[in-house]
Protein backbone atom coordinates (compact mmCIF):
# COMPACT_ATOMS: atom_id res chain seq x y z
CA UNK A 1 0.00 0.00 0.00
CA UNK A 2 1.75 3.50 -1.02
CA UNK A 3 1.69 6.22 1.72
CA UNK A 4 2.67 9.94 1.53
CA UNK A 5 5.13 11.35 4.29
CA UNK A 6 4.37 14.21 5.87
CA UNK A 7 6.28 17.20 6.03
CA UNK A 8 6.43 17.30 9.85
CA UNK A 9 8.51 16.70 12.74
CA UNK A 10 6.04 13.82 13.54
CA UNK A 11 6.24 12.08 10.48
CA UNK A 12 2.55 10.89 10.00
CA UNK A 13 1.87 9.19 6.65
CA UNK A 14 -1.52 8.19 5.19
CA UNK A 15 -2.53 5.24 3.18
CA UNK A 16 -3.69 7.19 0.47
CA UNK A 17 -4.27 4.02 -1.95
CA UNK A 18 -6.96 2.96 0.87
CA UNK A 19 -8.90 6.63 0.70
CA UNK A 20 -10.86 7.54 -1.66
CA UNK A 21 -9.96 9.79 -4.46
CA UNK A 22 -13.01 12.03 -4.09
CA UNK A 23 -12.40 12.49 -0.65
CA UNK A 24 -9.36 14.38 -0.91
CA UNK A 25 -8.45 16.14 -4.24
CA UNK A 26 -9.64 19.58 -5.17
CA UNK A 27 -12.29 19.70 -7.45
CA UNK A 28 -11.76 20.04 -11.28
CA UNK A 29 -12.12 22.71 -13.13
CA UNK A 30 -13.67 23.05 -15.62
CA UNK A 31 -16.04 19.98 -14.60
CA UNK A 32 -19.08 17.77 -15.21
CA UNK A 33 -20.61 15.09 -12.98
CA UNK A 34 -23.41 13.53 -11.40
CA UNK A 35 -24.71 12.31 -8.01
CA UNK A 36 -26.78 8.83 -7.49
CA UNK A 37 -28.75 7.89 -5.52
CA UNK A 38 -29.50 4.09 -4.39
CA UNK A 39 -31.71 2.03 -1.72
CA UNK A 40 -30.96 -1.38 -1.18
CA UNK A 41 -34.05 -3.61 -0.86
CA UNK A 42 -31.98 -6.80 -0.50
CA UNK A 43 -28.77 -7.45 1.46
CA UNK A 44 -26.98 -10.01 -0.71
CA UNK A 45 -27.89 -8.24 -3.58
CA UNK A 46 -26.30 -4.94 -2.17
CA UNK A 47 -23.01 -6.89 -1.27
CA UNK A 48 -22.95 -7.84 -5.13
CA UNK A 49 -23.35 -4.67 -5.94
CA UNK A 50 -20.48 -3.50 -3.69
CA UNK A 51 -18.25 -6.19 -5.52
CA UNK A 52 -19.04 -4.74 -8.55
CA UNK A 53 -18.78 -1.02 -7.71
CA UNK A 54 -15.07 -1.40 -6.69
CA UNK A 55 -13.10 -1.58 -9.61
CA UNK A 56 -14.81 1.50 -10.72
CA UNK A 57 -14.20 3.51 -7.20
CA UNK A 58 -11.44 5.41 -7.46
CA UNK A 59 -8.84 5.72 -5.06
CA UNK A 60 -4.95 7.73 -4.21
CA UNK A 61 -3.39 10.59 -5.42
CA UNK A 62 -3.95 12.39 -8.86
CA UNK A 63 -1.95 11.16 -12.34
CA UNK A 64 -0.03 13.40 -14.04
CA UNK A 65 -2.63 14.47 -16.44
CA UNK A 66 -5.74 15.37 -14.59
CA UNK A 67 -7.99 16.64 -17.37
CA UNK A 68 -7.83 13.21 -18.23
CA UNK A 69 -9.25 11.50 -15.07
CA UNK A 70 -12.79 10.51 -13.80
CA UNK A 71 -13.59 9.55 -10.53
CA UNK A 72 -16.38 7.75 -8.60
CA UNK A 73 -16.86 7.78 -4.99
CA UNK A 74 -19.10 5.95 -2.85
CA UNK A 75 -20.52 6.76 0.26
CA UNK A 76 -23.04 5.36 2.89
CA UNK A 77 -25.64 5.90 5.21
CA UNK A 78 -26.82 4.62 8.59
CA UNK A 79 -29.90 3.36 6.91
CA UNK A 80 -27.39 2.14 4.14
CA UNK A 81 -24.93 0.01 6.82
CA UNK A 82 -28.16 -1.30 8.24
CA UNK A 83 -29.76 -2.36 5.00
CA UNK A 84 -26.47 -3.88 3.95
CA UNK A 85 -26.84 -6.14 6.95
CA UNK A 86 -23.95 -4.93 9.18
CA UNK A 87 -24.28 -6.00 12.76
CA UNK A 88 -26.16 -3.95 15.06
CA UNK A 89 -23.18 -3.51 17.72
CA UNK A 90 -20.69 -2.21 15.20
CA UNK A 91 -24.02 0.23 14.10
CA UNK A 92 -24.38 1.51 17.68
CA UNK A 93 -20.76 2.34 17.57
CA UNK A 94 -20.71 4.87 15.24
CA UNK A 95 -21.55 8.42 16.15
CA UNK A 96 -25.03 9.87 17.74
CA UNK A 97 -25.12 12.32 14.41
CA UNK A 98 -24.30 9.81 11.72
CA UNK A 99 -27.19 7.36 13.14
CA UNK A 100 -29.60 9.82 13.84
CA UNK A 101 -29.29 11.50 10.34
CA UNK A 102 -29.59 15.03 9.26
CA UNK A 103 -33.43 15.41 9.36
CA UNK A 104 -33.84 14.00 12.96
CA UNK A 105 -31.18 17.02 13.67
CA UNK A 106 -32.58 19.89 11.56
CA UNK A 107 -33.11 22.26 14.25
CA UNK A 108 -29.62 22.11 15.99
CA UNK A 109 -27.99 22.68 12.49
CA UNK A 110 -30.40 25.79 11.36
CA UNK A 111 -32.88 23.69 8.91
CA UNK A 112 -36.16 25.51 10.13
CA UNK A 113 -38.65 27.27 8.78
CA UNK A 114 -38.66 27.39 4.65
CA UNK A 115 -35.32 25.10 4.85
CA UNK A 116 -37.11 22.52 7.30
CA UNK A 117 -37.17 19.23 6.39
CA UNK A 118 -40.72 19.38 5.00
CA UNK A 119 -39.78 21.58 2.09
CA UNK A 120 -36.69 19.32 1.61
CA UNK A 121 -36.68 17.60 -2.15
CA UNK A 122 -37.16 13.39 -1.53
CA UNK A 123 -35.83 11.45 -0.71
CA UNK A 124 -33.48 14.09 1.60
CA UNK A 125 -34.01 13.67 5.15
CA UNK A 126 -35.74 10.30 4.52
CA UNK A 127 -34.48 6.59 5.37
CA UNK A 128 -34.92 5.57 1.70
CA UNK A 129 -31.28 7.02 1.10
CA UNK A 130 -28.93 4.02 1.49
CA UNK A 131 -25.44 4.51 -0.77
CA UNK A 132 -24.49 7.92 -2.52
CA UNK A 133 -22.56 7.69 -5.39
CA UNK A 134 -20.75 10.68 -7.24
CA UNK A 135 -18.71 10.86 -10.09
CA UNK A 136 -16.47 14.19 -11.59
CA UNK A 137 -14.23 14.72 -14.31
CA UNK A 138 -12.97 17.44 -16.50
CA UNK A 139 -13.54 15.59 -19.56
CA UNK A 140 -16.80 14.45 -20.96
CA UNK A 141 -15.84 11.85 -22.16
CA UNK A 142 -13.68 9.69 -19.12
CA UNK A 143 -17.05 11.07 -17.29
CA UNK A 144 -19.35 8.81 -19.31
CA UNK A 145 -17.27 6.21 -19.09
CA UNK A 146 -16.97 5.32 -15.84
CA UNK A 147 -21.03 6.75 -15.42
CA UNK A 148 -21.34 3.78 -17.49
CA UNK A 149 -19.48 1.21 -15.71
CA UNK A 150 -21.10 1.82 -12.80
CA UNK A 151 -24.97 2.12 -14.08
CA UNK A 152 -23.83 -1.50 -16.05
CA UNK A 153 -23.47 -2.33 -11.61
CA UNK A 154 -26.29 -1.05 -10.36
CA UNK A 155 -28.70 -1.11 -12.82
CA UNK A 156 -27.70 -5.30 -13.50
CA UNK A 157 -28.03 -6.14 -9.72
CA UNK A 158 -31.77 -6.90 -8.75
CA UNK A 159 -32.11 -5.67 -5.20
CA UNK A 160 -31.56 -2.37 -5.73
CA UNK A 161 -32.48 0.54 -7.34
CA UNK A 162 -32.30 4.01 -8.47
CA UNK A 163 -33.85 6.70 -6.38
CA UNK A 164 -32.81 10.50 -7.34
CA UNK A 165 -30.13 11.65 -9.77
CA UNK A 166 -28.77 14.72 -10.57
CA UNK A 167 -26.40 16.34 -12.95
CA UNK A 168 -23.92 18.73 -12.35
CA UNK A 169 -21.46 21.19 -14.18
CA UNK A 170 -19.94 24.31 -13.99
CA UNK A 171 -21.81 26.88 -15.92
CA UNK A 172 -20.22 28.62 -18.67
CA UNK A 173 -19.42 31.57 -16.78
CA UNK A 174 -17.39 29.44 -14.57
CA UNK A 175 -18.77 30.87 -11.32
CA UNK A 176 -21.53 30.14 -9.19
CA UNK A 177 -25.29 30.55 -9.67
CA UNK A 178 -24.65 33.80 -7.89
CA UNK A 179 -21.69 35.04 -10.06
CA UNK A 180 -18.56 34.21 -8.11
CA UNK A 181 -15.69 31.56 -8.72
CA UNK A 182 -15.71 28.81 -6.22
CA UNK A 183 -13.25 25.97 -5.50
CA UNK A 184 -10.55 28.34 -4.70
CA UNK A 185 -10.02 27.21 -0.70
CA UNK A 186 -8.70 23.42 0.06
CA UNK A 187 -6.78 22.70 3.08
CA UNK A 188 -3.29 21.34 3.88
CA UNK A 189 -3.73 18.16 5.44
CA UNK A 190 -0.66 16.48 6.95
CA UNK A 191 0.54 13.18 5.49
CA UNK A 192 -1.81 13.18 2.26
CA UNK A 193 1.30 14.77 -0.64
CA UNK A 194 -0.84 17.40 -2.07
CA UNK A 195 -0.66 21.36 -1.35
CA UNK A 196 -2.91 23.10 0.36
CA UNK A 197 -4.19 26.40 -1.24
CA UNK A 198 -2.54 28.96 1.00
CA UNK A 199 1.07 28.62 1.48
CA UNK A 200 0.53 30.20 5.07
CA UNK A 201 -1.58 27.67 6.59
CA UNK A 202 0.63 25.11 8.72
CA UNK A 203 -0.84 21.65 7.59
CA UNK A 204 -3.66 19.96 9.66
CA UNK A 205 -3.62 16.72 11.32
CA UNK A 206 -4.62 13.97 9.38
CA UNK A 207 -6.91 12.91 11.70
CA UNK A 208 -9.61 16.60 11.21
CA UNK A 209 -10.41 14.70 7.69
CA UNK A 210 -9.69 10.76 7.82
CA UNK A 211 -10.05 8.13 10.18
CA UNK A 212 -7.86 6.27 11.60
CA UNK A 213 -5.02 9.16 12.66
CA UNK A 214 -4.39 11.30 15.24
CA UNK A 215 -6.28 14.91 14.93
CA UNK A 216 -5.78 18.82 16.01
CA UNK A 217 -5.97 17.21 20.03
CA UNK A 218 -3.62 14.58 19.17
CA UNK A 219 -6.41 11.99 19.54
CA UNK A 220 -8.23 9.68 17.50
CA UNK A 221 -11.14 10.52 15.94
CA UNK A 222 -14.07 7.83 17.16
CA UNK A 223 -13.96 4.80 15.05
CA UNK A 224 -16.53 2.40 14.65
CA UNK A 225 -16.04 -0.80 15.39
CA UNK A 226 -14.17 -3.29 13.76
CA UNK A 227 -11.63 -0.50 12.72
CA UNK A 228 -11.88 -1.93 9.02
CA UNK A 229 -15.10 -0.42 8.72
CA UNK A 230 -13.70 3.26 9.71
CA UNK A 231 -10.17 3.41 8.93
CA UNK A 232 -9.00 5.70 5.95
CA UNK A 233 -12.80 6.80 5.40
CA UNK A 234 -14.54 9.88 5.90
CA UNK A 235 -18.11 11.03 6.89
CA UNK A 236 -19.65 13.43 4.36
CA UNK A 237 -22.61 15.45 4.55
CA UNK A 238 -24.52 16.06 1.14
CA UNK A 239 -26.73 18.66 0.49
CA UNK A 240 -29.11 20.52 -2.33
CA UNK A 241 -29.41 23.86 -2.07
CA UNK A 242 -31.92 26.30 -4.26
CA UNK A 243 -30.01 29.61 -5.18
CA UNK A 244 -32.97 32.05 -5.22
CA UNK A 245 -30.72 34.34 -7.57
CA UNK A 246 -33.56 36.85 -8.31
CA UNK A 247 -34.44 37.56 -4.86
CA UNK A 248 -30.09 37.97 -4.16
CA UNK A 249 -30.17 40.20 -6.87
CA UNK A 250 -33.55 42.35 -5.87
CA UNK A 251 -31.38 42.82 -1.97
CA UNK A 252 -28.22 44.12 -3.67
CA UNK A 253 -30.41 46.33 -5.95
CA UNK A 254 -32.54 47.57 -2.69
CA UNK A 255 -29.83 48.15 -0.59
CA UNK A 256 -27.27 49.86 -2.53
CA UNK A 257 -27.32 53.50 -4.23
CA UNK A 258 -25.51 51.84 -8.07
CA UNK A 259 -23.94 48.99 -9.59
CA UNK A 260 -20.53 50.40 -8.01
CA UNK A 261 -22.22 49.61 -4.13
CA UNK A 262 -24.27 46.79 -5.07
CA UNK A 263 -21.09 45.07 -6.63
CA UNK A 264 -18.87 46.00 -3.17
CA UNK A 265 -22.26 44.51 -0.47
CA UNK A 266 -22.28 40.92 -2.98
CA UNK A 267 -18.63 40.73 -2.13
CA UNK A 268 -18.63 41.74 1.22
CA UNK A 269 -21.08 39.31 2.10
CA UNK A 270 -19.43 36.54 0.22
CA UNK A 271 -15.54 38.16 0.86
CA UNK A 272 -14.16 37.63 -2.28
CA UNK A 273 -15.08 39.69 -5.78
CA UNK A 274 -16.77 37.48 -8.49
CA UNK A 275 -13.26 36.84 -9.77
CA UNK A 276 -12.52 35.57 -6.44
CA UNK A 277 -10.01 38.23 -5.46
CA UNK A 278 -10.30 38.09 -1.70
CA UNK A 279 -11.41 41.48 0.18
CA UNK A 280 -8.35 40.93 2.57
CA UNK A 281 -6.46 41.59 -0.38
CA UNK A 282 -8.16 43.57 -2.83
CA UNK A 283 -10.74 45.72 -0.19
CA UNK A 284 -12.04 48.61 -2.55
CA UNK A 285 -12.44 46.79 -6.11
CA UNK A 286 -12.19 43.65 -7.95
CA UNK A 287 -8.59 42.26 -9.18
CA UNK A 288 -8.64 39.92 -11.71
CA UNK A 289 -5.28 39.74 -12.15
CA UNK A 290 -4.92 38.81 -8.43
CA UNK A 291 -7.66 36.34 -8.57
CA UNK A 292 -5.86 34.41 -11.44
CA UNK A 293 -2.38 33.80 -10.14
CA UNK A 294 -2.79 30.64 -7.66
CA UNK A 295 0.02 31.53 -5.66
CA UNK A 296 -1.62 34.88 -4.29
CA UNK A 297 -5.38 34.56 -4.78
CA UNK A 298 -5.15 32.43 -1.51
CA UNK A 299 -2.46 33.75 -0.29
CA UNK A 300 -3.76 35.90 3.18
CA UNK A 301 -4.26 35.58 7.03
CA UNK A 302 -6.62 38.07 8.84
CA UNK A 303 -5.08 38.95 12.13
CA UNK A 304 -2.38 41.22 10.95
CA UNK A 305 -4.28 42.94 8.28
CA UNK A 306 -7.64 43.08 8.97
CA UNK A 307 -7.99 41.53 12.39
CA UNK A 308 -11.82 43.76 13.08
CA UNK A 309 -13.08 42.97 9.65
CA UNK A 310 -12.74 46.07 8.29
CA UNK A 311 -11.82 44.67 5.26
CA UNK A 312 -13.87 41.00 4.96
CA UNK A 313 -16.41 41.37 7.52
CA UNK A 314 -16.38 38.55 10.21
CA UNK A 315 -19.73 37.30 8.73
CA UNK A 316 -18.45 37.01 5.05
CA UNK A 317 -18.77 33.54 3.76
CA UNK A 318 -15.26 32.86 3.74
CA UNK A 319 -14.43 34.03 6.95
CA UNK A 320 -17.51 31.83 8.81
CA UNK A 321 -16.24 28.83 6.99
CA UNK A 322 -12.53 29.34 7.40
CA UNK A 323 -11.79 32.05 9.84
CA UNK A 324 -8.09 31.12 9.13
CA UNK A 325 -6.22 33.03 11.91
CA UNK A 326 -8.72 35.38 13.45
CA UNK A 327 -9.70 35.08 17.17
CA UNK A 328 -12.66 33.46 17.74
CA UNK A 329 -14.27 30.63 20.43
CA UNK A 330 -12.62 27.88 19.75
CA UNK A 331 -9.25 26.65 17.56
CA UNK A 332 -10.62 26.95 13.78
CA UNK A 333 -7.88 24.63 13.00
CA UNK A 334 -10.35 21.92 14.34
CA UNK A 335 -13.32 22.79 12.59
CA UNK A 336 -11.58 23.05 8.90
CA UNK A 337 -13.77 20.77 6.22
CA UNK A 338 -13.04 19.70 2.73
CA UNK A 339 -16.19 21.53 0.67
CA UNK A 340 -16.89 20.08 -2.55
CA UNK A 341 -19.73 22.72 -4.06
CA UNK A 342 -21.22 22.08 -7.43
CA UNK A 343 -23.39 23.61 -9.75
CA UNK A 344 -26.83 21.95 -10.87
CA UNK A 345 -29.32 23.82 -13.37
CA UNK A 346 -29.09 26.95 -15.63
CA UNK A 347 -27.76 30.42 -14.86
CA UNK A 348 -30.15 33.18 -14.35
CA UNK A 349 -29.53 35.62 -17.46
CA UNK A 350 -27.65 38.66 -16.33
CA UNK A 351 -29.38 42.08 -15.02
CA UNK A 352 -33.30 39.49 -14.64
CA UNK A 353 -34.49 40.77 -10.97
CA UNK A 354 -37.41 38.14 -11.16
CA UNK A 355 -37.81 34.31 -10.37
CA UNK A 356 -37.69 32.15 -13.69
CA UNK A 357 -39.16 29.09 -12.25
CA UNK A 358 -36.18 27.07 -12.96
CA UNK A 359 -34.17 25.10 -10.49
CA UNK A 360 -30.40 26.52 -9.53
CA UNK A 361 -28.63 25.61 -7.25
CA UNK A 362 -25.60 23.53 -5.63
CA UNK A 363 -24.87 20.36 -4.60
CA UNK A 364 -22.68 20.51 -1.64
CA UNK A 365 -20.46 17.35 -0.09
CA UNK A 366 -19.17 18.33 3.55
CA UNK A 367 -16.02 16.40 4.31
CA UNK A 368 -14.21 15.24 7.50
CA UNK A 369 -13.50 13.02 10.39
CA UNK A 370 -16.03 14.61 12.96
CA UNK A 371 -19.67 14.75 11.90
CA UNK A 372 -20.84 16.51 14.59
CA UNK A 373 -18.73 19.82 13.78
């Protein structure tokens, strides 16, 4: 099994053969792909199809050519384990949140009201959900492919069957629904042999992302039991979200005296221009130039330039999600995920203030080794 040395003093290494590819790489860019949804009415038959699925799963590091590659990852629920006939002690040892499911805790994480689990799409928040499986590539072409190899799997095993699908790509523009570039941010994890995105970020223990290795506390992340069923994986949160682009477009309008002001509150409240030229960097006006060298467009802390938020406020997007050196309750160091976004359904035209009707949106895979964060 290869492994990938750290950098540090401690010398951790991860079995990166043994973790899936999806799991840890940056998104590609451009990119196409798909999620799939299955529910296993029959044990044996979902075993089969677990046989089958794992020559197409994709695991390690990147080749050399990446706009070549496709890759399919797998993933599974509570529901899933159960239906796939694993044994009710090793169930009960995984976590509270993965057994309980992200319906059952809607309120704790903010789901209320119009995002409650009533007005989710089905079969979210519903037992029916048993094994996720995504696929991206940057070609077309290798996407199909493997999409094939794996519908030949799931769709040729009686026992189980198809439940929701959805496409995704990025749009043309190669921004968001709401007009900025996303994908920039992924972190430096210790022991994995790929860069993180900002050369000032000290890498993270292992152990915030993957099982089986030692974490910000110098602990072990819980494992269920045997270890074989935890070790080198992930938990993953997946969710749909509906971009209401209009109504974004309608508060910038509202709120702002011209395009100049409505163009500075979008990025303030996302902290980085539609280019992705971070605020902490470029404060006044968008920088293209900035935003397209990698080695800069990433390339910031906040506590020495902009430690009050002057600059990115502290409840900019970015800054919530990774507030990178700031003070705040807490280490942030141990509450760093790998975000896979991805964008689903057409972009509204530019300058429309009202709803089209059509469904935008992203497709969002939360990544790491504690559920519950």
């Amino acid at each position: 099994m290869n492994t990938a040395d750290s950098d540090s003093a401690a010398g951790t290494s991860v079995e990166i053969d043994d973790v899936q590819s999806g799991a840890l790489r940056p998104r590609p860019v451009p990119y196409e792909g798909k999620f799939v949804f299955l529910r296993v009415e029959d044990r044996h038959a979902g075993r089969a199809l677990l046989r089958r699925l794992l020559p197409v799963t994709s695991g390690g590091l990147p080749g050399a050519d990446r706009s070549q590659e496709a890759w399919v990852a797998l993933a599974f629920t509570y529901q899933g384990l159960k239906a796939l006939g694993v044994p009710q002690e090793s169930l009960d040892s995984f976590p509270q949140a993965f057994r309980e499911g992200m319906a059952a805790r809607a309120e704790l994480i903010g789901d209320v009201g119009e995002s409650s689990p009533a007005h989710w799409e089905a079969p979210f928040g519903t037992g029916d959900v048993h094994i996720a499986l995504s696929a991206l590539s940057s070609d077309t072409g290798r996407l199909d492919e493997e999409l094939e190899r794996a519908r030949v799997a799931y769709e040729d095993t009686p026992g189980v069957r198809v439940i929701w699908q959805q496409d995704v790509h990025q749009l043309p523009t190669g921004r968001t629904t709401f007009g900025f570039r996303d994908g920039i941010s992924h972190p430096n994890i210790e022991g994995v042999g790929l860069p993180g995105s900002n050369p000032q970020e000290a890498p993270i223990k292992a152990g915030e992302f993957i099982l089986g290795y030692p974490d910000e506390t110098g602990s072990l992340p819980p494992m269920p039991h045997p270890d074989v069923l935890g070790r080198n994986g992930t938990y993953a949160a997946v969710r749909k979200v509906h971009t209401n682009v209009a109504a974004w477009r309608r508060y910038l309008r509202a709120n702002s005296a011209d395009a100049e002001e409505e163009a500075l509150l979008a990025a303030k409240m996302v902290g980085r221009w539609p280019s992705g030229a971070p605020l902490a960097l470029a404060p006044e006006h968008d920088d293209p130039e900035l935003a397209a060298d990698p080695h800069r467009v990433n390339n910031f802390l906040y506590r020495e330039n902009d430690d009050r938020g002057y600059r990115c406020p502290a409840g900019a997007h970015i800054r919530r999600t990774n507030p990178r050196d700031s003070t705040i309750i807490g280490d942030a160091r141990m509450h760093r995920l790998i975000r896979r976004g991805t964008t689903y359904g057409p972009p509204l035209p530019e300058g429309v203030l009202e709803d089209d009707g059509a469904d935008r949106g992203l497709v969002g895979v939360f990544i790491g080794a504690h559920l519950e964060r």
